[in-house]
Protein backbone atom coordinates (compact mmCIF):
# COMPACT_ATOMS: atom_id res chain seq x y z
CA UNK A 1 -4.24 -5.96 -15.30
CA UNK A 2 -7.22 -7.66 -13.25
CA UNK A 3 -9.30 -4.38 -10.97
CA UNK A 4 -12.25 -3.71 -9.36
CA UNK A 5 -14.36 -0.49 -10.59
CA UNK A 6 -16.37 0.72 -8.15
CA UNK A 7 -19.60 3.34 -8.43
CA UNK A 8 -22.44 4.41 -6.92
CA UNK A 9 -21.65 6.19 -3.93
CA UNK A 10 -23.24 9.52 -2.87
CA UNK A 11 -24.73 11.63 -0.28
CA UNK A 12 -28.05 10.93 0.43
CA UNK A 13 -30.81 11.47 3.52
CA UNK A 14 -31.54 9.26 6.28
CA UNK A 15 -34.00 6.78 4.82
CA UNK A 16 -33.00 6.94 1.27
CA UNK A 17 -31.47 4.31 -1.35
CA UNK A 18 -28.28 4.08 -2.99
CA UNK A 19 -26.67 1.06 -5.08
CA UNK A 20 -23.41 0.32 -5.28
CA UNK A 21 -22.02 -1.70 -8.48
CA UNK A 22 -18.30 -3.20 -8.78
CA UNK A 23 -17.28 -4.94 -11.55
CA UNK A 24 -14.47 -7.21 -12.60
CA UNK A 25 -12.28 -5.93 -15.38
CA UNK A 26 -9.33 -7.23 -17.30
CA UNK A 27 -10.18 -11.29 -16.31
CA UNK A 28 -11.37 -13.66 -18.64
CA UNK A 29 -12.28 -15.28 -14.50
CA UNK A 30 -15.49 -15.65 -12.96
CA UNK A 31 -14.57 -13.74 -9.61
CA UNK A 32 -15.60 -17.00 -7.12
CA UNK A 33 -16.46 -14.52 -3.83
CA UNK A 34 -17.28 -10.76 -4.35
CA UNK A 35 -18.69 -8.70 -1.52
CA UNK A 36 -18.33 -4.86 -0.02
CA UNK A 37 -16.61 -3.88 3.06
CA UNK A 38 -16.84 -0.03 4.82
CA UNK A 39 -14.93 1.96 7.40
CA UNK A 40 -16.40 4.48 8.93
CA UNK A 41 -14.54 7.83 9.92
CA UNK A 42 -12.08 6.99 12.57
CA UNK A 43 -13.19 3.19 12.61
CA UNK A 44 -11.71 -0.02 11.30
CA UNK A 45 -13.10 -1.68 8.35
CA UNK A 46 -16.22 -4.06 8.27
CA UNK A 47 -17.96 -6.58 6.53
CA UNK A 48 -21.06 -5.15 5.10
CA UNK A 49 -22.46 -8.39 2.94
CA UNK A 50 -20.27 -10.41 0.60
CA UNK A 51 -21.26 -13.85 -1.48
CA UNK A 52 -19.53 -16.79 -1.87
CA UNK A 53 -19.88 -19.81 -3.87
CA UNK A 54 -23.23 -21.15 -4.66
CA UNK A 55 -25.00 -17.82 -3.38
CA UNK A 56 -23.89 -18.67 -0.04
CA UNK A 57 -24.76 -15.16 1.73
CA UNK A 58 -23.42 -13.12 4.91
CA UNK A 59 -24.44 -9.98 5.93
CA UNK A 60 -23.17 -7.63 8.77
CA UNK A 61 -25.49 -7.59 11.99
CA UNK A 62 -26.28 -3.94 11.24
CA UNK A 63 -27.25 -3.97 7.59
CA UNK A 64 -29.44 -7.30 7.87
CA UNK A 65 -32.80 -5.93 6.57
CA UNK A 66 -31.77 -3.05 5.01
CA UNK A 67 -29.06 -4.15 2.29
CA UNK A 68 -29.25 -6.61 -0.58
CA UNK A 69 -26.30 -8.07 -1.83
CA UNK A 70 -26.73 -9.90 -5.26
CA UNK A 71 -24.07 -11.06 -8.20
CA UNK A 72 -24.26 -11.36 -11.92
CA UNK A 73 -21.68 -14.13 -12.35
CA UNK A 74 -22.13 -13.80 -16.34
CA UNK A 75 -20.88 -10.02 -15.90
CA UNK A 76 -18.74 -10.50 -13.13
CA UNK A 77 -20.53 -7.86 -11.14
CA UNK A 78 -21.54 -7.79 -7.46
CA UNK A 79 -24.37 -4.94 -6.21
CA UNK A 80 -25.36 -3.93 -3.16
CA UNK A 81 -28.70 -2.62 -3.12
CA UNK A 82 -28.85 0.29 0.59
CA UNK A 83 -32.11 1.12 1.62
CA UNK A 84 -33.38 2.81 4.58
CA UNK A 85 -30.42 4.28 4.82
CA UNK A 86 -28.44 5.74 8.49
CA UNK A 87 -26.41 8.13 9.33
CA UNK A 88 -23.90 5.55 10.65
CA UNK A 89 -23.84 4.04 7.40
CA UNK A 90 -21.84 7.06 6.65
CA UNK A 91 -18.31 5.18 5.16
CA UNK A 92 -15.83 4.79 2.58
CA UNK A 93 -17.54 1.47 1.05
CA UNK A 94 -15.08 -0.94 -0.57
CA UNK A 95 -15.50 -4.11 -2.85
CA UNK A 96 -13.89 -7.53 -2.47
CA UNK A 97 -13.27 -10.37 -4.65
CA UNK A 98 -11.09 -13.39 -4.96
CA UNK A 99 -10.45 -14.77 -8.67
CA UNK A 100 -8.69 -17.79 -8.80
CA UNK A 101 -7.04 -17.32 -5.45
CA UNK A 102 -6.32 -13.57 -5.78
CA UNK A 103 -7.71 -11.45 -3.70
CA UNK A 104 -8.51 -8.00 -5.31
CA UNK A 105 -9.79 -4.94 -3.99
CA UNK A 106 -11.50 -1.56 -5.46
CA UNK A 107 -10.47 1.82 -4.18
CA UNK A 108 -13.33 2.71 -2.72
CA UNK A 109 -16.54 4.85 -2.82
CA UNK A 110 -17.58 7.70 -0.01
CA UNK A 111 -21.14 6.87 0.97
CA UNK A 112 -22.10 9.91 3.31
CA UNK A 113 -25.62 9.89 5.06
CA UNK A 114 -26.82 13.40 6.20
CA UNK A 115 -29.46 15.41 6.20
């Protein structure tokens, strides 16, 4: 059975770094798209940054600057690198990818910003 396995998440302080990892198990697939989504308490889910095909690249308006999104196709593994990080980047963070067609998701990881 193809999943996403997600880590990474935490609490941290405004203005600190966490990385997020998700990896493609049980697929002998390169995963074409992979990319993270959040929703924030009370909110409805967002893109945060996702990459496509040929490292085409999209980021969310209010993590341009701050996040890094970036893919090891040979692993099948998508990061996304948080710096800087704000309390309204407080979320339950949660990976996306499509291999061959399918479009998978992970369960999720709590990022919580507080200090």
């Amino acid at each position: 059975q193809v999943q996403l396995v997600e880590s990474g998440g935490g609490l941290v302080q405004p203005g600190g770094s966490l990385r997020l990892s998700c990896e493609v198990r049980g697929s002998i697939y390169s995963a074409n798209t992979m990319g993270w989504y959040r929703q924030p308490p009370g909110k409805e889910r967002e893109l945060v940054a996702i990459r496509g095909v040929g490292s085409n690249t999209r980021y969310g308006d209010s993590v341009l600057g701050r996040f890094t999104i970036s893919k090891d196709n040979a692993k099948n593994v998508v990061y996304l690198q948080m710096n800087n990080l704000k309390l309204e980047d407080t979320a339950v963070y949660y990976c996306k990818a499509i291999v061959r067609g399918h479009e998978l998701w992970g369960q999720g990881t709590q990022v919580t910003v507080s200090s």
